[in-house]
Protein backbone atom coordinates (compact mmCIF):
# COMPACT_ATOMS: atom_id res chain seq x y z
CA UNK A 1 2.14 -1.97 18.51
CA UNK A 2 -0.59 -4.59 18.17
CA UNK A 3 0.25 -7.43 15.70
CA UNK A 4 -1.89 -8.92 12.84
CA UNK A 5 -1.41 -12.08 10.41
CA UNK A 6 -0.52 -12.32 6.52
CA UNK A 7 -2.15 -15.34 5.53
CA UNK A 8 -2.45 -18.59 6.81
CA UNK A 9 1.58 -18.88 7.46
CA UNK A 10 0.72 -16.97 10.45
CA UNK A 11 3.19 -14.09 9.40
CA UNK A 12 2.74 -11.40 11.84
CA UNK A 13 3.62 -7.62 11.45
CA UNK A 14 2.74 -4.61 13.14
CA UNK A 15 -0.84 -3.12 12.17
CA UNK A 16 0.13 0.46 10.26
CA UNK A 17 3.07 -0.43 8.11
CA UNK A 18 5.48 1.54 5.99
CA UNK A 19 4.64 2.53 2.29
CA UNK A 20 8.24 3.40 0.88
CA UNK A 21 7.70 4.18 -2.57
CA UNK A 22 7.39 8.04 -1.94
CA UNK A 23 11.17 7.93 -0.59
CA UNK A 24 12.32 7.34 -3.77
CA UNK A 25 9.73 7.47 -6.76
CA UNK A 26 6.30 9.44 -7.83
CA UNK A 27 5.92 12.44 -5.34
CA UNK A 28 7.89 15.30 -5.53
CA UNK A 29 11.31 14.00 -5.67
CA UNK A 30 12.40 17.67 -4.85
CA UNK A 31 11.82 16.58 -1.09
CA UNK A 32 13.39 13.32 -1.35
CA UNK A 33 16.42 13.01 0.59
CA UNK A 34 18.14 9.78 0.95
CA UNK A 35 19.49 10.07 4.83
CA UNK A 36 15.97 11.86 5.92
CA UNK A 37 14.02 8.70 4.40
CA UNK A 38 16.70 6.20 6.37
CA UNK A 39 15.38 7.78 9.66
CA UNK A 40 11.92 7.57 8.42
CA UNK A 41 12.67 3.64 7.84
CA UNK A 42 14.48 3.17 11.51
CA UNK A 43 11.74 4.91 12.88
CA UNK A 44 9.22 2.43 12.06
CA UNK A 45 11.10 -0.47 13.00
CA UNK A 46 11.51 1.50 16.45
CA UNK A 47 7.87 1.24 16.79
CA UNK A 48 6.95 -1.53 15.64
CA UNK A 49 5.75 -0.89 12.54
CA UNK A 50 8.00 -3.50 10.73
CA UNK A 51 5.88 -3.99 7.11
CA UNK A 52 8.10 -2.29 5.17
CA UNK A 53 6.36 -2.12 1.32
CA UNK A 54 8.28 -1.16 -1.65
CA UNK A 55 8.84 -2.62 -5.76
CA UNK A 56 11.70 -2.99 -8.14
CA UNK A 57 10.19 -0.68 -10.40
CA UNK A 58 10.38 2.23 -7.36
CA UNK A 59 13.00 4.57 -8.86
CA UNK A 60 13.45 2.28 -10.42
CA UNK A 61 15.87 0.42 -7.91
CA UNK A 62 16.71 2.84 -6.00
CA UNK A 63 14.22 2.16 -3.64
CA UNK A 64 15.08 -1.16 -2.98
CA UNK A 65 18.56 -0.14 -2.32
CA UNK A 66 17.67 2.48 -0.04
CA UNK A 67 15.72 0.03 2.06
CA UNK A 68 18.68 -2.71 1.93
CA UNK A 69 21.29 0.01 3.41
CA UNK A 70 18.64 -0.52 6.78
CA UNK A 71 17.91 -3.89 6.51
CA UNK A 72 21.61 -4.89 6.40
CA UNK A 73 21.65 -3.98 10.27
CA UNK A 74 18.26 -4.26 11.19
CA UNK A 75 16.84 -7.70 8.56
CA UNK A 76 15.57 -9.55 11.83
CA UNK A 77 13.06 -6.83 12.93
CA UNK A 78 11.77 -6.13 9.72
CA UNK A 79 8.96 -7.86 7.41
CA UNK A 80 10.32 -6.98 3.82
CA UNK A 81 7.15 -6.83 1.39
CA UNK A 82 8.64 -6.26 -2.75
CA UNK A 83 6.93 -6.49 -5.55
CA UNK A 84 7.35 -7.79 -9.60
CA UNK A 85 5.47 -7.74 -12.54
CA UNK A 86 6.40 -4.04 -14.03
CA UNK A 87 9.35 -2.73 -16.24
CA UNK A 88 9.73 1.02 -16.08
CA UNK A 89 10.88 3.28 -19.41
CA UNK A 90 11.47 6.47 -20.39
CA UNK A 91 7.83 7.58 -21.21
CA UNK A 92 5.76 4.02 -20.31
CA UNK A 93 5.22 1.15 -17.75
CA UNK A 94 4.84 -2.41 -19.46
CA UNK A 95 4.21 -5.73 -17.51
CA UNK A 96 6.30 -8.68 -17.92
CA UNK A 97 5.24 -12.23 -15.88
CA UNK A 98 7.37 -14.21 -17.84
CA UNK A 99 8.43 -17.27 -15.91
CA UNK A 100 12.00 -16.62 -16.48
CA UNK A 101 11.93 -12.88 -15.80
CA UNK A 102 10.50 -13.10 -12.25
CA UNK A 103 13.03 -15.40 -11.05
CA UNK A 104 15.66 -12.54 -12.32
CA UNK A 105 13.70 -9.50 -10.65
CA UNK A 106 13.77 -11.70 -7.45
CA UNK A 107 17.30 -12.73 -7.04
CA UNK A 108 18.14 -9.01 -8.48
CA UNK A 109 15.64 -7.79 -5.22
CA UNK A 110 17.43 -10.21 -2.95
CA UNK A 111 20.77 -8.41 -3.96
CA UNK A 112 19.19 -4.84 -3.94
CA UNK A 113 17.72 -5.61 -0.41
CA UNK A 114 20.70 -6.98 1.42
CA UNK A 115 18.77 -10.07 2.02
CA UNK A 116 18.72 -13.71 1.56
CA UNK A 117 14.51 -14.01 1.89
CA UNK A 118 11.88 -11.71 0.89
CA UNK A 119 8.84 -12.09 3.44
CA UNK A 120 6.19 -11.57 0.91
CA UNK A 121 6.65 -11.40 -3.05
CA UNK A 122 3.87 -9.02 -4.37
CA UNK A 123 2.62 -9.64 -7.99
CA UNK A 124 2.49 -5.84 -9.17
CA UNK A 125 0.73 -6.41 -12.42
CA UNK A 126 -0.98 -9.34 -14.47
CA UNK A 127 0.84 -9.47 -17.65
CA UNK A 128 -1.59 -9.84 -20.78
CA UNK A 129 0.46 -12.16 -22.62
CA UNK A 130 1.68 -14.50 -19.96
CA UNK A 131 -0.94 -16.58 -18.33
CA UNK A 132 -1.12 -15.27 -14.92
CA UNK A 133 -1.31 -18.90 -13.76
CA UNK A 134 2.34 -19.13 -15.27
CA UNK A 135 3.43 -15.98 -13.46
CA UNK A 136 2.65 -17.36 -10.08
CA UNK A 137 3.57 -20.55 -10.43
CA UNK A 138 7.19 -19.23 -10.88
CA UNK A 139 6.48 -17.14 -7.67
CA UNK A 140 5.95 -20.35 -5.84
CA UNK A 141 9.15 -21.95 -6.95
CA UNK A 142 10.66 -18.83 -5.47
CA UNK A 143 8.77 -19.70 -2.20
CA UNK A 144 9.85 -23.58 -2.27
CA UNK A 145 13.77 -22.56 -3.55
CA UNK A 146 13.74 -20.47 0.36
CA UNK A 147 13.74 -17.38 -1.88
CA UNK A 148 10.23 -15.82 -0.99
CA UNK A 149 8.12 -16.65 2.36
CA UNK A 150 4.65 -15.71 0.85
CA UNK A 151 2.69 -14.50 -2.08
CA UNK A 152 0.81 -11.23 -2.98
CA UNK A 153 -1.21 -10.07 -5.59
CA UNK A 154 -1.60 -6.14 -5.95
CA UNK A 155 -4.96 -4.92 -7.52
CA UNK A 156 -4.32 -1.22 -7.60
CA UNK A 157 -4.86 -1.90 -11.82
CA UNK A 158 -8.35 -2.56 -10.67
CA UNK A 159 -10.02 0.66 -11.84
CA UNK A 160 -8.56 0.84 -15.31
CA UNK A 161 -9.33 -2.85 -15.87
CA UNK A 162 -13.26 -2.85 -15.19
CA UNK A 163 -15.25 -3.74 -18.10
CA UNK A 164 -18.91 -1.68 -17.56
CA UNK A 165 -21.37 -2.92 -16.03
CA UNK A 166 -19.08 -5.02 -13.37
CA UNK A 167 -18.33 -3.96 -9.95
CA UNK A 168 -14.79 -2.57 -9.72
CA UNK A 169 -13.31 -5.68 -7.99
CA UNK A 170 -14.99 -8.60 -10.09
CA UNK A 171 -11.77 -8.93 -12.56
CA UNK A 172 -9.43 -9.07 -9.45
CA UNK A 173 -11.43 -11.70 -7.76
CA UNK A 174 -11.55 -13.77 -10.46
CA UNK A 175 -7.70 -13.66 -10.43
CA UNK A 176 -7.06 -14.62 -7.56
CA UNK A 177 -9.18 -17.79 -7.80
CA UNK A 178 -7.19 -18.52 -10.21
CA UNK A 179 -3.77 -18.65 -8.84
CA UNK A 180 -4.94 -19.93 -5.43
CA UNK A 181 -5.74 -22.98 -7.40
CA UNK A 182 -1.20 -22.79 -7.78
CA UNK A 183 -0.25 -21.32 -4.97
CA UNK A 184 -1.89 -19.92 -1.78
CA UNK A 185 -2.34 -16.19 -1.60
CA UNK A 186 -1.08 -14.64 1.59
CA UNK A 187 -1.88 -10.97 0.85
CA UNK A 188 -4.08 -8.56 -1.28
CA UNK A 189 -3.04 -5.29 -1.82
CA UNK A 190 -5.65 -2.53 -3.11
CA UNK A 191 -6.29 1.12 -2.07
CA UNK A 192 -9.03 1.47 0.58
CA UNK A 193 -9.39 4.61 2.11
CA UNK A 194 -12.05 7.05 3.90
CA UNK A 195 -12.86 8.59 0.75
CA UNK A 196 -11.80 5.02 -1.78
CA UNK A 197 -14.16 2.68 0.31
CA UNK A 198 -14.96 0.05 -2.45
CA UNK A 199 -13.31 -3.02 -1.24
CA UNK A 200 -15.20 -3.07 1.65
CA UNK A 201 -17.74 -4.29 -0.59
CA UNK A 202 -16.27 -7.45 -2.50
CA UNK A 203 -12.95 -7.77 -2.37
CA UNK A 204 -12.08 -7.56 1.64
CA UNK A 205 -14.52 -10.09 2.46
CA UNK A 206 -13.10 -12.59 -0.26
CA UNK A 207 -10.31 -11.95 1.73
CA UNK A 208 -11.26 -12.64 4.96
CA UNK A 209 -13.45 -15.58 4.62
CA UNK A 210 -9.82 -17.18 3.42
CA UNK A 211 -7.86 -15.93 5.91
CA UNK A 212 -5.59 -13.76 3.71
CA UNK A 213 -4.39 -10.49 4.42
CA UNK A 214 -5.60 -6.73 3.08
CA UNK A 215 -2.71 -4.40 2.42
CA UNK A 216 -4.58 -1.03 2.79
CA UNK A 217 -2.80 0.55 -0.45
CA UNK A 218 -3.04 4.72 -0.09
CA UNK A 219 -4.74 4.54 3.41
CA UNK A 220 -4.54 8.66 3.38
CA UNK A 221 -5.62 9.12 -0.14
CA UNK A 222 -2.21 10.03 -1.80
CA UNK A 223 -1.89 12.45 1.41
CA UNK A 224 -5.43 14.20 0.80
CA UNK A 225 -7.07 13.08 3.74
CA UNK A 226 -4.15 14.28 6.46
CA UNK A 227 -5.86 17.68 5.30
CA UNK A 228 -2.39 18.89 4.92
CA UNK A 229 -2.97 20.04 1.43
CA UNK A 230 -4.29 23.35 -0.28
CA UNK A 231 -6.11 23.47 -2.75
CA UNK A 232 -4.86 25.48 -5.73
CA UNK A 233 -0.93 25.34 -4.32
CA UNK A 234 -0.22 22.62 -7.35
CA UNK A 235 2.35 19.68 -7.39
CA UNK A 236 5.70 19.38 -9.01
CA UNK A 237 5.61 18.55 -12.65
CA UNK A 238 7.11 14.87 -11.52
CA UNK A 239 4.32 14.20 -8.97
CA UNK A 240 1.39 11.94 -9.76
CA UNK A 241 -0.60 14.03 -7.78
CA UNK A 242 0.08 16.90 -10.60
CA UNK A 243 -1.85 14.98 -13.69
CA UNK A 244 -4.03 13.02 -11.11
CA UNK A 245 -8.30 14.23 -11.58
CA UNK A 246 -9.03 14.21 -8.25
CA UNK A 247 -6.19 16.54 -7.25
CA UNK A 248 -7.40 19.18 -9.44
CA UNK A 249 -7.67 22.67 -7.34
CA UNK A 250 -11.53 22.77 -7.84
CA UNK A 251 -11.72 18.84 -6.88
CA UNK A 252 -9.77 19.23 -3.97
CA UNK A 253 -11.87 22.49 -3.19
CA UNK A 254 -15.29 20.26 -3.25
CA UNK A 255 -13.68 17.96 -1.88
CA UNK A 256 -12.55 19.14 1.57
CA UNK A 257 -15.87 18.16 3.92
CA UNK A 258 -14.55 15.21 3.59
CA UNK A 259 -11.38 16.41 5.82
CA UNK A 260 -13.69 18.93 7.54
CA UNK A 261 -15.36 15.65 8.92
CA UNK A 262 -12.20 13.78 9.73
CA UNK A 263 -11.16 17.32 11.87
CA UNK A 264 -13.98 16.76 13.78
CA UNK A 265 -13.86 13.28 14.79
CA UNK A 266 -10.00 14.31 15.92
CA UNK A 267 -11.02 17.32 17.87
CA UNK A 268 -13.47 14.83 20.30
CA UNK A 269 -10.29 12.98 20.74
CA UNK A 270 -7.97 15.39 21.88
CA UNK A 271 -5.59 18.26 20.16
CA UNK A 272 -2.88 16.24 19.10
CA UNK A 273 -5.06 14.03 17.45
CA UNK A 274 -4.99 14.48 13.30
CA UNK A 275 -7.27 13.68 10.76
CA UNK A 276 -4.57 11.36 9.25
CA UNK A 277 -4.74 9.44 12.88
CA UNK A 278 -8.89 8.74 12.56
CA UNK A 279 -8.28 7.82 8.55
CA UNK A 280 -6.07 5.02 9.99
CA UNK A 281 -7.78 3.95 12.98
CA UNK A 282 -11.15 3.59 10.71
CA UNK A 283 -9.31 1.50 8.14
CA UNK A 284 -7.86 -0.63 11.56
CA UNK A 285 -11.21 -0.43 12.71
CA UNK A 286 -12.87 -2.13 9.33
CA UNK A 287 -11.39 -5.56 10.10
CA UNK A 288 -8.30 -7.40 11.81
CA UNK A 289 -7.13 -8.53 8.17
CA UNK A 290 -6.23 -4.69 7.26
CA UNK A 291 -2.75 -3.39 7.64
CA UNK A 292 -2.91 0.25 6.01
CA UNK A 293 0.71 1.26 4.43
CA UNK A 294 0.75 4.75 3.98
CA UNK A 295 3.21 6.17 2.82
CA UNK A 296 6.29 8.69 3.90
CA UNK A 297 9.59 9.94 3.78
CA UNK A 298 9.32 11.27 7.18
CA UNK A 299 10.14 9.92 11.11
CA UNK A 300 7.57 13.02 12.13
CA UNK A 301 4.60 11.23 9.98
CA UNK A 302 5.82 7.67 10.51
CA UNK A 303 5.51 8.63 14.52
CA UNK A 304 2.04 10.11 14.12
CA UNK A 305 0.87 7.22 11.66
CA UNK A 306 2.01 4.64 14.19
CA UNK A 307 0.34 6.68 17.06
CA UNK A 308 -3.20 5.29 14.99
CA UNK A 309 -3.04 2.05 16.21
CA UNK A 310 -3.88 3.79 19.60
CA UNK A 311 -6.89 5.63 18.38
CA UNK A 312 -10.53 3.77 19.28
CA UNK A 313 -12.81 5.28 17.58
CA UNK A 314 -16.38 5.24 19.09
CA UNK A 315 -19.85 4.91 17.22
CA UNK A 316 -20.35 8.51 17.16
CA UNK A 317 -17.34 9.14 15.39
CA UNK A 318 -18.16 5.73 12.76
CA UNK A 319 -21.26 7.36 12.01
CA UNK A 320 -20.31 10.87 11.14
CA UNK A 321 -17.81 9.00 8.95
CA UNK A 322 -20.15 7.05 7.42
CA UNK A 323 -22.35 9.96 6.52
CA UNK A 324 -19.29 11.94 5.15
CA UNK A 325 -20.75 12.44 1.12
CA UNK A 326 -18.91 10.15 -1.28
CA UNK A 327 -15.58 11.77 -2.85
CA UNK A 328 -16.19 13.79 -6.46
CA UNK A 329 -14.49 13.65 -9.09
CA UNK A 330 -12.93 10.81 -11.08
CA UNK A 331 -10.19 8.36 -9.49
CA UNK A 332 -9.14 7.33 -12.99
């Protein structure tokens, strides 16, 4: 699989990684099965898709412990992404960058993860009360203690946080100017999708006039856009997807020329092309700083999300994409 770079430590990975979190946390954990997601995981590394994302707050733990039971024979072809910042309870998710804190949650990772070095040390959340200057300069004594290899800042909060009137990635930008000035910033996670396009607007060029790399968070729009979903069928009670406004029945219903369009583009490609396959290759397509990370609990999908990387898409197919209408609904 082609390789791309994370930052300007020249950390390479292969160009669709591995979103974990669904293994273990979020989507119906009816279907989650612990040796079916270990294939799914030694899959990926088989083909070279070696980013393998995932958070202490997936499960919580457990996800982190499912991915050290692989890396424990397989740490040397892998690129282990984790993330801090968020405490899960009962009913609520709270932030906590407290200096002290983060330097638990990492060597509690490090143990969870099999692992003596995490590749790239994601901060999940900005925590209100801690300065987020504090927060990452912590996360940089992880890097110079041999602890952490590179920083990330995840901006999947974005939507909620927007004050009116400002574009949705202002906030986020402003962030991360202000922990480069402590630390350099390797990586910037934040959904971009087919039907979530906003970062191509703001927040992936800040990125790539600094060199830094764009984790493609929910590349397939929370599985929408593999057109592998029916409107109406409903989500278990457990699954975001179930409380979620775009995944309404009628939303998904007004909502489907969207997919109708991504059919089309795979049909000029060949029959065992998927819509999931041209979702991918566009986001691959957008700039050599994006590594999309969907994510699976599958080797069938991880195999047909790696087979993207293959997919050139032509200016034909760019433009019918581009004149797909914009997703309804809210994303909030």
């Amino acid at each position: 699989m082609e390789r791309r770079t994370i930052g300007a430590a020249a950390l390479t990975v292969g160009a669709v990684g591995l979103g974990c979190m669904p293994m273990s946390w979020a989507y119906s954990t009816s279907q989650q099965r612990g040796e079916e997601s270990l294939r799914a995981v030694h899959r990926a590394l088989d083909l070279g898709s070696t980013l393998l994302d995932t958070a202490d707050m997936y499960g919580p733990f457990t996800n982190e412990l499912l991915l050290g039971r692989v890396l424990k024979e397989r740490r040397a072809e892998a690129f282990v992404s984790t993330k801090v910042g968020l405490l899960v309870g009962d009913q609520h998710i709270v932030a906590n960058g407290r200096p002290g804190y983060v330097k638990r949650a990492c060597d509690a990772s490090l143990r969870r993860l099999q692992t003596d070095v995490i590749d790239l040390y994601q901060l999940h959340r900005e925590d209100p009360e801690v300065p987020v200057e504090e927060t990452w300069g912590a996360m940089a004594e992880l890097v110079q203690a041999g602890k952490v290899r590179a920083l990330g800042l995840c901006a999947m909060g974005a939507r909620s946080a927007r004050r009116p009137g400002t574009r949705l990635y202002d906030a986020t930008i402003r962030q991360l100017e202000r922990v480069q000035q402590v630390f350099p910033v390797s990586a910037v996670q934040a959904e971009l999708s087919v039907w979530s396009p906003e970062a191509l607007r703001t927040l992936l060029p800040w990125c790539e006039a600094r060199g830094i790399g764009f984790l493609a968070a929910m590349p397939l729009g929370n599985g929408f856009l593999t057109g592998t979903l029916t409107p109406g069928e409903g989500f278990e009670p457990d699954d975001l997807r179930a409380r979620h406004p775009r995944f309404t029945a009628e939303m998904m219903a007004a909502n489907q020329p969207i997919v109708a369009g991504l059919r089309r583009v795979a049909r000029r490609h060949g029959e065992a092309v998927t819509p999931a396959q041209v979702a991918l290759a566009w986001l691959l397509a957008q700039s050599p700083r994006v590594i999309p990370v969907p994510g699976t609990k599958r080797a069938r999908w991880v195999e047909e999300n790696a087979r993207a990387a293959d997919l050139k898409l032509t200016r034909e197919d760019f433009a019918e994409i581009a004149a797909l209408p914009p997703a309804q609904g809210s994303w909030d």
